[in-house]
N, C-alpha and C. Protein backbone atom coordinates (compact mmCIF):
# COMPACT_ATOMS: atom_id res chain seq x y z
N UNK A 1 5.81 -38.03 -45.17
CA UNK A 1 7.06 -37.74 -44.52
C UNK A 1 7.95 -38.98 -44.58
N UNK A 2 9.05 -38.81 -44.93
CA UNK A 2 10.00 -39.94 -45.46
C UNK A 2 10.86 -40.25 -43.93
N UNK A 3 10.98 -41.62 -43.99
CA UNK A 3 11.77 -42.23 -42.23
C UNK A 3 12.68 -41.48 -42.17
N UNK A 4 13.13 -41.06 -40.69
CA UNK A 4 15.01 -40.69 -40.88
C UNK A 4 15.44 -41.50 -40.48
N UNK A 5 17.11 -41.89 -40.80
CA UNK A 5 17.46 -42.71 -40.65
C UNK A 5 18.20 -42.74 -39.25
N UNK A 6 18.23 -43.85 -39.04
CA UNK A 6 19.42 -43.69 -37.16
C UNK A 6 20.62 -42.50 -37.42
N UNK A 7 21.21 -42.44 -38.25
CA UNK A 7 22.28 -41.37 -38.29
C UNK A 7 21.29 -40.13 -37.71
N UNK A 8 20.15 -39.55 -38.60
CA UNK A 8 19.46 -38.19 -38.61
C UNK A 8 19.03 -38.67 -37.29
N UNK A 9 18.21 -39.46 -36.58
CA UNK A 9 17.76 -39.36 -35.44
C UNK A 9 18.42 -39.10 -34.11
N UNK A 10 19.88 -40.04 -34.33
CA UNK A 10 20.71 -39.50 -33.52
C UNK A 10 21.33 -38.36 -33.46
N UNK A 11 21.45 -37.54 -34.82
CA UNK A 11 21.70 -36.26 -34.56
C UNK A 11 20.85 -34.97 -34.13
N UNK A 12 19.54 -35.56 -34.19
CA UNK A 12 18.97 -34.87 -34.16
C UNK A 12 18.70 -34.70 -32.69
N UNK A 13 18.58 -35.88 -31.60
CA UNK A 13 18.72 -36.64 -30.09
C UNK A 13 19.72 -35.78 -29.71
N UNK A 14 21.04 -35.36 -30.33
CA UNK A 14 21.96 -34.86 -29.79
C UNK A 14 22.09 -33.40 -29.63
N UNK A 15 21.44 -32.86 -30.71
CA UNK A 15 21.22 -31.53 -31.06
C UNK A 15 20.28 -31.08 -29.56
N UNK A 16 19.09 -31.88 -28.93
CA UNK A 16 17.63 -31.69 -28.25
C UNK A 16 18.93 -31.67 -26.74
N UNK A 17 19.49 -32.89 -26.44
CA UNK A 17 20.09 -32.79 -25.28
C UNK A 17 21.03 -31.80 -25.20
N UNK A 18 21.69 -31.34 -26.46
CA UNK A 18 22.89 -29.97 -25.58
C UNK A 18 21.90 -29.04 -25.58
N UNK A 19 20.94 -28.98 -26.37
CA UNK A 19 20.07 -27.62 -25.66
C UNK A 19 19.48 -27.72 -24.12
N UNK A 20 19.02 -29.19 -24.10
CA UNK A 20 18.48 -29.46 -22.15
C UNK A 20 19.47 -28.63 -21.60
N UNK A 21 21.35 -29.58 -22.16
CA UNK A 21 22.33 -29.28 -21.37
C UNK A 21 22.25 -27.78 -20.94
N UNK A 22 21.96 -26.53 -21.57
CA UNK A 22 22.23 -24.81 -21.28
C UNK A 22 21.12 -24.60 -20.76
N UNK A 23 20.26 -25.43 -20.75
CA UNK A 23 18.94 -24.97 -20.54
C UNK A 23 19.18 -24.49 -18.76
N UNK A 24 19.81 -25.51 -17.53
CA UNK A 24 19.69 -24.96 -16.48
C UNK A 24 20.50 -23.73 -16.35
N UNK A 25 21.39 -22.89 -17.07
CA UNK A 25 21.79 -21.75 -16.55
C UNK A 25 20.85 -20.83 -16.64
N UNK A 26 19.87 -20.66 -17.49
CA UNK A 26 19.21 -19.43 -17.55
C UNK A 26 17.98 -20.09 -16.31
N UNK A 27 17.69 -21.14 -16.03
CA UNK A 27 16.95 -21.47 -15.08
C UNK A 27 17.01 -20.42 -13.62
N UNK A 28 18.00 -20.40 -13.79
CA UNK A 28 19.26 -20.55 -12.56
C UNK A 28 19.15 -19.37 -12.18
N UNK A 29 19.17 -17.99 -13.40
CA UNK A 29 19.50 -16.86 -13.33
C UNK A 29 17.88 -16.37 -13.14
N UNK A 30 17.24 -17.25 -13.84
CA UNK A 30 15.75 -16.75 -13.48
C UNK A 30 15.34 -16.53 -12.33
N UNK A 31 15.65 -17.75 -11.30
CA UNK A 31 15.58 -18.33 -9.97
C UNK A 31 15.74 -16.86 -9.55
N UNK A 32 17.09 -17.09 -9.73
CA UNK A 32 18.17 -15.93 -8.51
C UNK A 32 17.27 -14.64 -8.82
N UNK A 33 16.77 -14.27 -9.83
CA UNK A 33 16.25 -12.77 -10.38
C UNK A 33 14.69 -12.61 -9.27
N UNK A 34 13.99 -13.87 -9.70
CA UNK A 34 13.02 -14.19 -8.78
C UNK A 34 12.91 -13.71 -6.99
N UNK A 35 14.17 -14.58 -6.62
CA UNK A 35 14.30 -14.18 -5.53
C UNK A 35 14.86 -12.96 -5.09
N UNK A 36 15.33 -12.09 -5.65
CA UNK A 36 15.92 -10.89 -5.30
C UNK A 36 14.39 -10.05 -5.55
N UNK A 37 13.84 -10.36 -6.20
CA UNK A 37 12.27 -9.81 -6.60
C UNK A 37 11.57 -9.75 -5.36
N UNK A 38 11.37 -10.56 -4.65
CA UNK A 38 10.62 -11.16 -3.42
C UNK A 38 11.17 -10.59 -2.22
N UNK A 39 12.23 -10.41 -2.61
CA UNK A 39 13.30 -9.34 -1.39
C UNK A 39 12.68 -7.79 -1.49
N UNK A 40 13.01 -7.90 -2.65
CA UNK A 40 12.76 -6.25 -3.10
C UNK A 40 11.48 -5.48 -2.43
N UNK A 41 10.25 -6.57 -3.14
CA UNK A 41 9.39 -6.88 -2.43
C UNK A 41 8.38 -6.67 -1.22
N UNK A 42 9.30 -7.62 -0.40
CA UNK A 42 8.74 -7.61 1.32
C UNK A 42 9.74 -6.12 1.54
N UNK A 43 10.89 -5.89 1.10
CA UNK A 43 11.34 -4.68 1.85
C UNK A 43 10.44 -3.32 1.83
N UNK A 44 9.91 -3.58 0.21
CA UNK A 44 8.99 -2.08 0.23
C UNK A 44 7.36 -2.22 1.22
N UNK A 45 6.85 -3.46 0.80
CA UNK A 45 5.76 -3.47 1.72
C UNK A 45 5.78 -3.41 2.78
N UNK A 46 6.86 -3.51 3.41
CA UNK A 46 7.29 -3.20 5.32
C UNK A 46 7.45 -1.70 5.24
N UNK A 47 7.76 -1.07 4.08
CA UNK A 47 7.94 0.41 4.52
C UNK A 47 6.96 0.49 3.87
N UNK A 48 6.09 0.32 3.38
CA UNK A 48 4.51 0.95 3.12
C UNK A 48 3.77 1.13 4.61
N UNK A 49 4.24 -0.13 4.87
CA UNK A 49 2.67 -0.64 6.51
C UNK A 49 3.88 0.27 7.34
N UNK A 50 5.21 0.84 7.14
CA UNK A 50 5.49 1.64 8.22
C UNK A 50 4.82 3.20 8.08
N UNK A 51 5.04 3.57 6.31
CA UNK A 51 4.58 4.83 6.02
C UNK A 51 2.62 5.23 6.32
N UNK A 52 1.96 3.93 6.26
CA UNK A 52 0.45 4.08 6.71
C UNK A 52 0.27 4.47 7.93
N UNK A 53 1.10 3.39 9.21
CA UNK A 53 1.23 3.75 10.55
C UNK A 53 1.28 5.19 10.87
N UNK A 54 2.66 5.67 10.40
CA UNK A 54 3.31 6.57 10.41
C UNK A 54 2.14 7.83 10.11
N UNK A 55 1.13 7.68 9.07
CA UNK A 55 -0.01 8.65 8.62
C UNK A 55 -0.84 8.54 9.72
N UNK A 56 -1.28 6.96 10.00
CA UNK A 56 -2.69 7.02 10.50
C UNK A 56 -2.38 8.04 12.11
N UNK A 57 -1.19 7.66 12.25
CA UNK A 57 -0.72 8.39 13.72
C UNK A 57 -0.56 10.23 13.38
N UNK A 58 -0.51 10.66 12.73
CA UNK A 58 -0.33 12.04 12.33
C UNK A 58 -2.00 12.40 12.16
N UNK A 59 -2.77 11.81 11.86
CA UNK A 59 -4.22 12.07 11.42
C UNK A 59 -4.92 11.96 12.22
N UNK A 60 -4.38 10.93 13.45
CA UNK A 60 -4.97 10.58 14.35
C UNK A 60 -5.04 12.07 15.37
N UNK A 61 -3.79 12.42 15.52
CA UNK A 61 -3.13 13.82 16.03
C UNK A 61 -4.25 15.06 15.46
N UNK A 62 -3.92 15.47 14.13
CA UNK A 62 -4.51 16.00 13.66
C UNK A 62 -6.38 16.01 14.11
N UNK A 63 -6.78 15.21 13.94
CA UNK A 63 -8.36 15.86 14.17
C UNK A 63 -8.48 15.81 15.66
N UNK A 64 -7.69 15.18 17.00
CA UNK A 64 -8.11 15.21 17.98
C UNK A 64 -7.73 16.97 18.49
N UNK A 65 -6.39 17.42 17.63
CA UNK A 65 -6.62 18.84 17.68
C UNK A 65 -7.71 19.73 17.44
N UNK A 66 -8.34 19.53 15.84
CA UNK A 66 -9.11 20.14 15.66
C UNK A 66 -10.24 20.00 16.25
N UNK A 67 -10.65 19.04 17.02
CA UNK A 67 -11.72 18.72 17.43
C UNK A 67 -11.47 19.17 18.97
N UNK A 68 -10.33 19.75 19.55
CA UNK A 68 -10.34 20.93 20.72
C UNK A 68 -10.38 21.95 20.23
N UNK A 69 -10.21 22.08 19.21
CA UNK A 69 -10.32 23.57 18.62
C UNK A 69 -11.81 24.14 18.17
N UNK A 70 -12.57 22.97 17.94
CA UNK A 70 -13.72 23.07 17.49
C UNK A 70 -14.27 23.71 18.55
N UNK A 71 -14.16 22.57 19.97
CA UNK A 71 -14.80 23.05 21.25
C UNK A 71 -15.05 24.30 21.93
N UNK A 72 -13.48 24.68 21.70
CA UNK A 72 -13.00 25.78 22.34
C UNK A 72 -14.11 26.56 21.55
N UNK A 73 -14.09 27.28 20.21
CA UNK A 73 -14.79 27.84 19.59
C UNK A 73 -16.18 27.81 19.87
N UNK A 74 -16.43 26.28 19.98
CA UNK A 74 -18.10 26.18 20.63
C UNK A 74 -18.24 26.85 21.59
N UNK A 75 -17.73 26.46 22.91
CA UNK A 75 -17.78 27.17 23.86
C UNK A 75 -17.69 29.15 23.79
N UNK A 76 -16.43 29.18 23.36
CA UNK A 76 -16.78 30.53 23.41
C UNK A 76 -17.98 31.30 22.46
N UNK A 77 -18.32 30.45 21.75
CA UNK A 77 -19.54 30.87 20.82
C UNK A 77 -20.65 30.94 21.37
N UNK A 78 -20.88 30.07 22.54
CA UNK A 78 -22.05 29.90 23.17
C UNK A 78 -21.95 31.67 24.58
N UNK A 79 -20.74 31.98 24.90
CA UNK A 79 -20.16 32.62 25.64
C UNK A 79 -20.71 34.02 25.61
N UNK A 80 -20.10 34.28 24.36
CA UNK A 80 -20.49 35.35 23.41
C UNK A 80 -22.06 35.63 22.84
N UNK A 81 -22.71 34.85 22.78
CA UNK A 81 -23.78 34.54 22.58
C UNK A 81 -24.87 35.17 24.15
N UNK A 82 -24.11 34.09 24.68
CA UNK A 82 -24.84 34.27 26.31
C UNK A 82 -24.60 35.84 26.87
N UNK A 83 -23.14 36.34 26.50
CA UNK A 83 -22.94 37.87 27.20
C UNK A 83 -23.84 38.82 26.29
N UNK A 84 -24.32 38.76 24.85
CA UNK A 84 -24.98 39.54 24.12
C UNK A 84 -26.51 39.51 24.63
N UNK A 85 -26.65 38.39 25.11
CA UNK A 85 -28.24 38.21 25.55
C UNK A 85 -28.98 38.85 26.80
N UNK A 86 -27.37 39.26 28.05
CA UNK A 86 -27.49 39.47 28.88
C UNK A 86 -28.76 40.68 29.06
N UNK A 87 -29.51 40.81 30.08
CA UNK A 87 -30.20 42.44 30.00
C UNK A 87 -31.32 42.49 29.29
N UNK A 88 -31.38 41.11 27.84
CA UNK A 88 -32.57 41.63 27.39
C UNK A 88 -33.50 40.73 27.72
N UNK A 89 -35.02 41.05 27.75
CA UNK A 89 -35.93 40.62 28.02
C UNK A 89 -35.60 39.14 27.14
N UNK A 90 -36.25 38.03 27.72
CA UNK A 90 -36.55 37.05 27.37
C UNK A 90 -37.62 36.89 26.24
N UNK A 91 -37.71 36.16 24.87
CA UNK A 91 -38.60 36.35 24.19
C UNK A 91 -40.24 35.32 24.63
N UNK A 92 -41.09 35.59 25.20
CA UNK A 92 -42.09 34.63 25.07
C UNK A 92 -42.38 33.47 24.45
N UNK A 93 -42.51 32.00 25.04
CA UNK A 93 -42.96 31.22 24.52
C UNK A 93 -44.44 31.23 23.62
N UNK A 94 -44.52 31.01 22.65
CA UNK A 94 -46.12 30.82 21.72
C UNK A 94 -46.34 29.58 22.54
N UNK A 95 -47.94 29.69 22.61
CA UNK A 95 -48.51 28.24 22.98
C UNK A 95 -49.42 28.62 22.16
């Protein structure tokens, strides 16, 4: 590889710094893109942990219904059960 001379080196020095020089705008725009990202972000994960709440409380609802409904059913199952039995002889224990 053959020397360059101070002319080529300095042009070449000059060529490297106006590129540094542009280099911070796209920095800049990255930044800003970044942070609007991070916005974007925390806004949806706050309405996620609101939309989970929002479930776990509906589900929560949900089975404490069904689980009176279950009862109710138990009960009258046992009810129904008990009025069909009425009158008849008891079956003997085996020993």
């Amino acid at each position: 590889m053959e020397p360059q001379t101070l002319e080529q080196r300095v042009e070449h020095l000059e060529r490297r710094v106006t590129l540094l020089e542009e280099l911070p705008a796209p920095v800049d725009a990255l930044g800003l893109q970044i942070s609007q990202l991070r916005d974007e972000m925390r806004a949806e994960f706050s309405a996620t942990r609101s939309r989970d709440e929002e479930t776990r409380r509906l589900l929560l609802k949900e089975i404490e219904e069904t689980r009176a409904q279950m009862l109710m059913l138990h009960e009258d199952t046992l009810s129904r059960l008990a009025s069909t039995q009425e009158g008849k002889p008891r079956p003997r224990k085996r020993r």
